[in-house]
Protein backbone atom coordinates (compact mmCIF):
# COMPACT_ATOMS: atom_id res chain seq x y z
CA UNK A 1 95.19 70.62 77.28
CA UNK A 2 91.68 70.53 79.05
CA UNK A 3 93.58 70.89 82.65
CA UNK A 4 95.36 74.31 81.07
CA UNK A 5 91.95 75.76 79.47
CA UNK A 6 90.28 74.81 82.71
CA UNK A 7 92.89 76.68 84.72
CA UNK A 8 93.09 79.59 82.97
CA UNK A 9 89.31 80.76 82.76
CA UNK A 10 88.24 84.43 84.16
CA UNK A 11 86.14 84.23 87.13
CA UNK A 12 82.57 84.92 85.98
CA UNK A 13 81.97 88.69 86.74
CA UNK A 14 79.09 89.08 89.28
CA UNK A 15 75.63 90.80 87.96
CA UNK A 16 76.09 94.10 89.72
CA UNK A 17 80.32 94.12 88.46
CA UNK A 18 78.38 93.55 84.87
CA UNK A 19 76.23 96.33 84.82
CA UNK A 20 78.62 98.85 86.00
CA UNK A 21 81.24 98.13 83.14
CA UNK A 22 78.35 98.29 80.73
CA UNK A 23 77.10 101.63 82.24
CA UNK A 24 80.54 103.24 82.29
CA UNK A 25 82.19 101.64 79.15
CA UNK A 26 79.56 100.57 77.27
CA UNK A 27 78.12 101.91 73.83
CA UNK A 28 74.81 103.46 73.19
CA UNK A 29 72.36 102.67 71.02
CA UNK A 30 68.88 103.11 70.58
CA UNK A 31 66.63 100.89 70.85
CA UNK A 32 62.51 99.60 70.99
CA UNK A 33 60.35 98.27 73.91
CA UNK A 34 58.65 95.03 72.71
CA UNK A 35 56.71 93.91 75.50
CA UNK A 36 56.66 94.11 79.05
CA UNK A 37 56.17 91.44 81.02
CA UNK A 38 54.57 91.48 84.51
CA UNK A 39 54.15 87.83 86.32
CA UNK A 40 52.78 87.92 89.25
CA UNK A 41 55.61 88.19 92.08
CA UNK A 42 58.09 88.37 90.24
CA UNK A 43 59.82 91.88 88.99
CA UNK A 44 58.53 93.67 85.39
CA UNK A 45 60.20 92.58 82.65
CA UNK A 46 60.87 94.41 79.55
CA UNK A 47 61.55 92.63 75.94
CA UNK A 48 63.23 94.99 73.95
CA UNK A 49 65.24 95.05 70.30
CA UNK A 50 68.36 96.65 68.92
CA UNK A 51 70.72 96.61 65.58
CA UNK A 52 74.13 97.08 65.36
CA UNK A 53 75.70 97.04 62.51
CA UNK A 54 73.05 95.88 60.52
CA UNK A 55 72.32 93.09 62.71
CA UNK A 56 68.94 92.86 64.70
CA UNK A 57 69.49 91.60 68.44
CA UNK A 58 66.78 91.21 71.13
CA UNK A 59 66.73 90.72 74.84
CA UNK A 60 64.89 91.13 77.58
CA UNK A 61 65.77 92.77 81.28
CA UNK A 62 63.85 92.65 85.02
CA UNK A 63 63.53 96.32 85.57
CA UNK A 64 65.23 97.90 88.69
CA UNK A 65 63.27 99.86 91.58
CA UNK A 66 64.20 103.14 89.76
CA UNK A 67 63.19 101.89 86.15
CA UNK A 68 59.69 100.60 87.84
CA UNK A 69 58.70 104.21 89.12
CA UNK A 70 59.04 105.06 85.10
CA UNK A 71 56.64 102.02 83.93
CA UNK A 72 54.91 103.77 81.40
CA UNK A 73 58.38 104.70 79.32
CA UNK A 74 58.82 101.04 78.87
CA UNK A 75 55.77 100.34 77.11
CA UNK A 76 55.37 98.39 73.92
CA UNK A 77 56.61 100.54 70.83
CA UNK A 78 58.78 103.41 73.18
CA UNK A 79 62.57 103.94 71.99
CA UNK A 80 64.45 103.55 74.51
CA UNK A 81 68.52 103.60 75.51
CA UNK A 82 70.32 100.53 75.22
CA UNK A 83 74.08 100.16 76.25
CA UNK A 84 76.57 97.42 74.41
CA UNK A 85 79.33 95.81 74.60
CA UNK A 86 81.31 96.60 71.42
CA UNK A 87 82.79 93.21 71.37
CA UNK A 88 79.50 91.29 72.15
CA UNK A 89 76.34 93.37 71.07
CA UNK A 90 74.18 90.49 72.61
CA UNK A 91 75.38 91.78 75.81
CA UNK A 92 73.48 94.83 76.72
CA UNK A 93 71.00 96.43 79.06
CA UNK A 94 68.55 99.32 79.38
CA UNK A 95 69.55 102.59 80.93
């Protein structure tokens, strides 16, 4: 039985695949900036909470080149867009 679960697993979807079925199919909620993170070398990072359905989720997301010319409308406390996946809200990522 472990051979035939084995064999019949999806390929794991690439990050860039990912993001483009969350920005085209994806649902939209709103959500809040918690933090941002900036280590040195490394790309900003933004903390950042949700709720769906009455339940709270929170994730955080390395900011692309276009989200980084826009630094100051990810700081701490700013509502931001968040897109979903209906059938996993832990999925999700800032738009």
């Amino acid at each position: 039985m472990a051979l035939f679960d084995f064999l019949k697993r999806k390929p794991k979807a690439s990050a860039d695949s990912w993001r483009t079925h969350l920005l085209r199919s994806g649902r939209i909620t709103e959500g809040v900036v918690l933090d941002i993170v900036d280590a040195e070398g490394d790309l900003p990072k933004i903390v950042y909470s949700y709720c769906i359905n009455g339940a709270d989720y929170e994730s955080a997301q390395e900011l692309d080149a276009e989200q980084r010319l826009r630094l100051n409308y990810y700081a701490p406390g700013q509502r931001i867009t968040v897109r979903y996946e209906p059938n996993r809200p832990g999925n999700s990522l800032v738009v």
